[in-house]
C-alpha atoms as a PDB file:
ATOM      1  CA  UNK A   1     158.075 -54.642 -19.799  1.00  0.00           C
ATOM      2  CA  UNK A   2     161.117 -52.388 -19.396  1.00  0.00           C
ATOM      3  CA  UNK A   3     164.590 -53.322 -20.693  1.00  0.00           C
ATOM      4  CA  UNK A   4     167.882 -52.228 -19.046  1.00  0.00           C
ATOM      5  CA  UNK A   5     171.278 -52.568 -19.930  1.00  0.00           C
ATOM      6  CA  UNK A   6     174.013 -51.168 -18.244  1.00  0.00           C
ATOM      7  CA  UNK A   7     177.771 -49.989 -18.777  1.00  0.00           C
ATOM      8  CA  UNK A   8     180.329 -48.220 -16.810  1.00  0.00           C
ATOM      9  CA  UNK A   9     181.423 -50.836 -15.001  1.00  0.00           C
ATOM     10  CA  UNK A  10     185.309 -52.091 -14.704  1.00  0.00           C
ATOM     11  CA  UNK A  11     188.653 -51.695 -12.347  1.00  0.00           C
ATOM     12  CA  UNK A  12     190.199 -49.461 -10.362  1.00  0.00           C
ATOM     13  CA  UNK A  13     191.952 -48.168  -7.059  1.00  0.00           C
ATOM     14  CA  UNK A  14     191.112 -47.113  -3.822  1.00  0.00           C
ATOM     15  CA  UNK A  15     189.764 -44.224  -3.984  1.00  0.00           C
ATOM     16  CA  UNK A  16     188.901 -43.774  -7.504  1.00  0.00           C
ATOM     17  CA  UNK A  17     185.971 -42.770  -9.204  1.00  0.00           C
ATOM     18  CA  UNK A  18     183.560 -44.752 -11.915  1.00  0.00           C
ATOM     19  CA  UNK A  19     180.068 -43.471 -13.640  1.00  0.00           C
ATOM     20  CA  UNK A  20     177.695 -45.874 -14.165  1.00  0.00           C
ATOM     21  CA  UNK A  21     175.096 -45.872 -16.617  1.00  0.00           C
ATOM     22  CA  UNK A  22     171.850 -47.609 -17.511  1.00  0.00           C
ATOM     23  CA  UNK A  23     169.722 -47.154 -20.506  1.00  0.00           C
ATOM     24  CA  UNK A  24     166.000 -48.011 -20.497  1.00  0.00           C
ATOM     25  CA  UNK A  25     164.172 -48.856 -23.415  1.00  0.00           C
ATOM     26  CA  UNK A  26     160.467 -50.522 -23.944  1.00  0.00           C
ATOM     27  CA  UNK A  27     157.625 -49.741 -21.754  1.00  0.00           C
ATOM     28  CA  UNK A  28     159.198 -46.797 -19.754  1.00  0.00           C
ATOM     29  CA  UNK A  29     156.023 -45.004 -19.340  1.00  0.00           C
ATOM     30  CA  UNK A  30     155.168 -47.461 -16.412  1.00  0.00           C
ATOM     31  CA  UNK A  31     158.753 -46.567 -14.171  1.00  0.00           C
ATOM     32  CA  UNK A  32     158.631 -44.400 -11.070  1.00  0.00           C
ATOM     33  CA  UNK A  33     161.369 -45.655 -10.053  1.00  0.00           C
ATOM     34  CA  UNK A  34     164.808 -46.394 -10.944  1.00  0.00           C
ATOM     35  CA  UNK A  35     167.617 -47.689  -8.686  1.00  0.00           C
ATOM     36  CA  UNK A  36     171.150 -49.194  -8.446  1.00  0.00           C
ATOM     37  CA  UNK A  37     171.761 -52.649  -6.689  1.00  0.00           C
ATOM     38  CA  UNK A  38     175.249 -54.613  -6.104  1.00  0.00           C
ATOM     39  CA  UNK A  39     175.832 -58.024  -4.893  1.00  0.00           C
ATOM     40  CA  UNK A  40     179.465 -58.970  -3.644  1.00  0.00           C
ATOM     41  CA  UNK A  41     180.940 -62.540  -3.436  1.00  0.00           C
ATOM     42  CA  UNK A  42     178.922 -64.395  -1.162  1.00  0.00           C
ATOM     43  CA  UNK A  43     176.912 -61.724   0.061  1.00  0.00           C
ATOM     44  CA  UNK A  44     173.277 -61.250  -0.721  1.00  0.00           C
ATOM     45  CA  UNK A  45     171.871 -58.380  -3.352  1.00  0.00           C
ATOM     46  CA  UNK A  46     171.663 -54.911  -1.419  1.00  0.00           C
ATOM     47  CA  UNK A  47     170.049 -51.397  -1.945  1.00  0.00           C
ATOM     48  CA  UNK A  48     172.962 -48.973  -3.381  1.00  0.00           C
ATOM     49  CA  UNK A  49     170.422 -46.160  -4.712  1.00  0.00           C
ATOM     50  CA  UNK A  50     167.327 -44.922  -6.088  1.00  0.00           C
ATOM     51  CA  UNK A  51     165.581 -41.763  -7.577  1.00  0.00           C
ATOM     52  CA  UNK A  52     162.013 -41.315  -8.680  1.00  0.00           C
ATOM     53  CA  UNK A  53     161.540 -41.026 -12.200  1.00  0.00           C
ATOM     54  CA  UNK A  54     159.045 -37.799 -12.533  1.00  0.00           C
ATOM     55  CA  UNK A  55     160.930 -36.229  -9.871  1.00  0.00           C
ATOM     56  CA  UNK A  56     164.212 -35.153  -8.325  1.00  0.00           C
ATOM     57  CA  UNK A  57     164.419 -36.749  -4.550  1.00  0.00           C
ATOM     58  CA  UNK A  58     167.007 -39.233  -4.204  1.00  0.00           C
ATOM     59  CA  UNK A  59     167.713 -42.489  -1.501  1.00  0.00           C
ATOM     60  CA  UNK A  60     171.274 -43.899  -0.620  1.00  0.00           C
ATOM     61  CA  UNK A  61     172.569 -46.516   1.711  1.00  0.00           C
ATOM     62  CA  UNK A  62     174.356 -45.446   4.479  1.00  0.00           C
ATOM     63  CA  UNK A  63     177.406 -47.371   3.065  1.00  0.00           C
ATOM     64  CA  UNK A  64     177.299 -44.945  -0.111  1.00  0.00           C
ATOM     65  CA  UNK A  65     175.911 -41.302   1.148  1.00  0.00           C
ATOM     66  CA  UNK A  66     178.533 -38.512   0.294  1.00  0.00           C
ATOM     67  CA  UNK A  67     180.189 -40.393  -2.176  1.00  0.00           C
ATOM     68  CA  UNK A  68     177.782 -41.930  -4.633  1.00  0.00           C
ATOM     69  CA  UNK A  69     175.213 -39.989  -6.477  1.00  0.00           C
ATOM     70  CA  UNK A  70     172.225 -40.907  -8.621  1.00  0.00           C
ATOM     71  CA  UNK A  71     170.808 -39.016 -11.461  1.00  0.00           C
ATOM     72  CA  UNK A  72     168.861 -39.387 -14.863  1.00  0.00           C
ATOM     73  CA  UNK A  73     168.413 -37.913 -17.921  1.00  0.00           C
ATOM     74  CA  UNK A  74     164.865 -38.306 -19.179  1.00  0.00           C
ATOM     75  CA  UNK A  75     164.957 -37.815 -22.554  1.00  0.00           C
ATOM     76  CA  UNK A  76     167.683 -40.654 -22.801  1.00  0.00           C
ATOM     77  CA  UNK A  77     165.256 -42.883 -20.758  1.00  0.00           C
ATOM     78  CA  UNK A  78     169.001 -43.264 -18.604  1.00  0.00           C
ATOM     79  CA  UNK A  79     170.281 -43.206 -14.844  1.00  0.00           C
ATOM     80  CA  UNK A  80     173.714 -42.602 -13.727  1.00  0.00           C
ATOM     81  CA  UNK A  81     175.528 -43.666 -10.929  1.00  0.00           C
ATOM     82  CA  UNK A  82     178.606 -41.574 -10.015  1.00  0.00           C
ATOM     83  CA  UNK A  83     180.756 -43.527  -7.703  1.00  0.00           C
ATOM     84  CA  UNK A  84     183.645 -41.407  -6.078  1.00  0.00           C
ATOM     85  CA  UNK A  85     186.364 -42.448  -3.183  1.00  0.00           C
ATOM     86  CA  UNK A  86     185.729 -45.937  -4.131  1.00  0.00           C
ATOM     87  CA  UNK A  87     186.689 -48.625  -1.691  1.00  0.00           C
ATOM     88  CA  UNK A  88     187.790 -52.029  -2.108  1.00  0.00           C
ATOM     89  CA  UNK A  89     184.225 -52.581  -0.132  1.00  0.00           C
ATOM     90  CA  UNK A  90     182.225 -51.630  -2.666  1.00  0.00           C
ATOM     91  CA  UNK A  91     183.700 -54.462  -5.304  1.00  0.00           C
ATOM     92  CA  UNK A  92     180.449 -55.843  -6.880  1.00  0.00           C
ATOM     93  CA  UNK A  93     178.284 -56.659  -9.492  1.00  0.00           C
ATOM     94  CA  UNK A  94     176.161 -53.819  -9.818  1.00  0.00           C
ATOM     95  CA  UNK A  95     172.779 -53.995 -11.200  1.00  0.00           C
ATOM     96  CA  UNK A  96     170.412 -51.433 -12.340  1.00  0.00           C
ATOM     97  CA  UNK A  97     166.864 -51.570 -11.792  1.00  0.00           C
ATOM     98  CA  UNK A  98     163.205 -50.362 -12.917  1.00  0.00           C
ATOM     99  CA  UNK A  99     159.730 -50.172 -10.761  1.00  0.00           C
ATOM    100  CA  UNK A 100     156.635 -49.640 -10.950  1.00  0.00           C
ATOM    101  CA  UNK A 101     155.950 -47.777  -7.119  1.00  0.00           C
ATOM    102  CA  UNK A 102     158.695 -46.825  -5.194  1.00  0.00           C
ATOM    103  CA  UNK A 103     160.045 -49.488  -3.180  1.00  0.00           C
ATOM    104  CA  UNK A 104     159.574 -52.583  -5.681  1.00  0.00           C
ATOM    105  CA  UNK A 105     161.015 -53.288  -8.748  1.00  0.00           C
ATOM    106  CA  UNK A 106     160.367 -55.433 -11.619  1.00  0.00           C
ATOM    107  CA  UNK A 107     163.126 -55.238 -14.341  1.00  0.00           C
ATOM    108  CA  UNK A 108     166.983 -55.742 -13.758  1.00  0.00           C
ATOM    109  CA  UNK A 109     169.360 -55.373 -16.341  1.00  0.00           C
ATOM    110  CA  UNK A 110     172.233 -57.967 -16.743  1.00  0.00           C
ATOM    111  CA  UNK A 111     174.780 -56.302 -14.376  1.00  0.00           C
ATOM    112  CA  UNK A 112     178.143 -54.406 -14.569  1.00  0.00           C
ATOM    113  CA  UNK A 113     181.200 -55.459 -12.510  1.00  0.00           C
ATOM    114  CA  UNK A 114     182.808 -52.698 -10.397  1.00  0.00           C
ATOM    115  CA  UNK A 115     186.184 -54.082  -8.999  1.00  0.00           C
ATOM    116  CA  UNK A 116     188.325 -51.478  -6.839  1.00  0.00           C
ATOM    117  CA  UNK A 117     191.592 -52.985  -5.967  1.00  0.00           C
ATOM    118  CA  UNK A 118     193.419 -51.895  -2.976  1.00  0.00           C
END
């Protein structure tokens, strides 16, 4: 099982920018795939990001592309999410996640809360 925890998280103002991180631990020889979630007030969980673990190719929402990038550092066993021109929109919990093949996942960390006011 793979452990996540992430940090980053916190508030500020339209437009701003945030970095998000997420640091893996346990068994991280089983990820090929890590990837950023958020869930808003009342709204269900939704895909923010992901990048495969052995490589470089990256996936976005269309609510994020050009303004949100995801990278890692392997030898931290750690993912980033840079977060530029933030919008109010994009207020959420934001979770990080691990899987196993490239579209499912099977460890979450606790979440981080990203508030932009406006």
């Amino acid at each position: 099982q793979v452990q996540l925890v992430e940090s980053g998280g916190g508030l500020v103002q339209n437009g701003g920018s945030l970095r998000l991180s997420c640091a893996a631990s346990g068994r991280t020889i089983n990820i090929y795939t890590m990837g950023w979630f958020r869930q808003a007030p009342g709204k269900e969980r939704e895909f923010v990001a992901r990048i495969r673990w052995r490589f470089i190719d990256t996936y976005y929402a269309d609510s994020v592309k050009g303004r949100f990038t995801i990278s890692k550092e392997n030898p931290k066993n750690t993912v980033y999410l840079q977060m530029n021109n933030l919008k109010p929109e994009d207020t959420a919990v934001y979770y990080c996640a691990a899987g196993t093949t490239a579209t499912h996942f099977d460890s979450w960390g606790q979440g981080t809360q990203v508030t932009i006011s406006s």
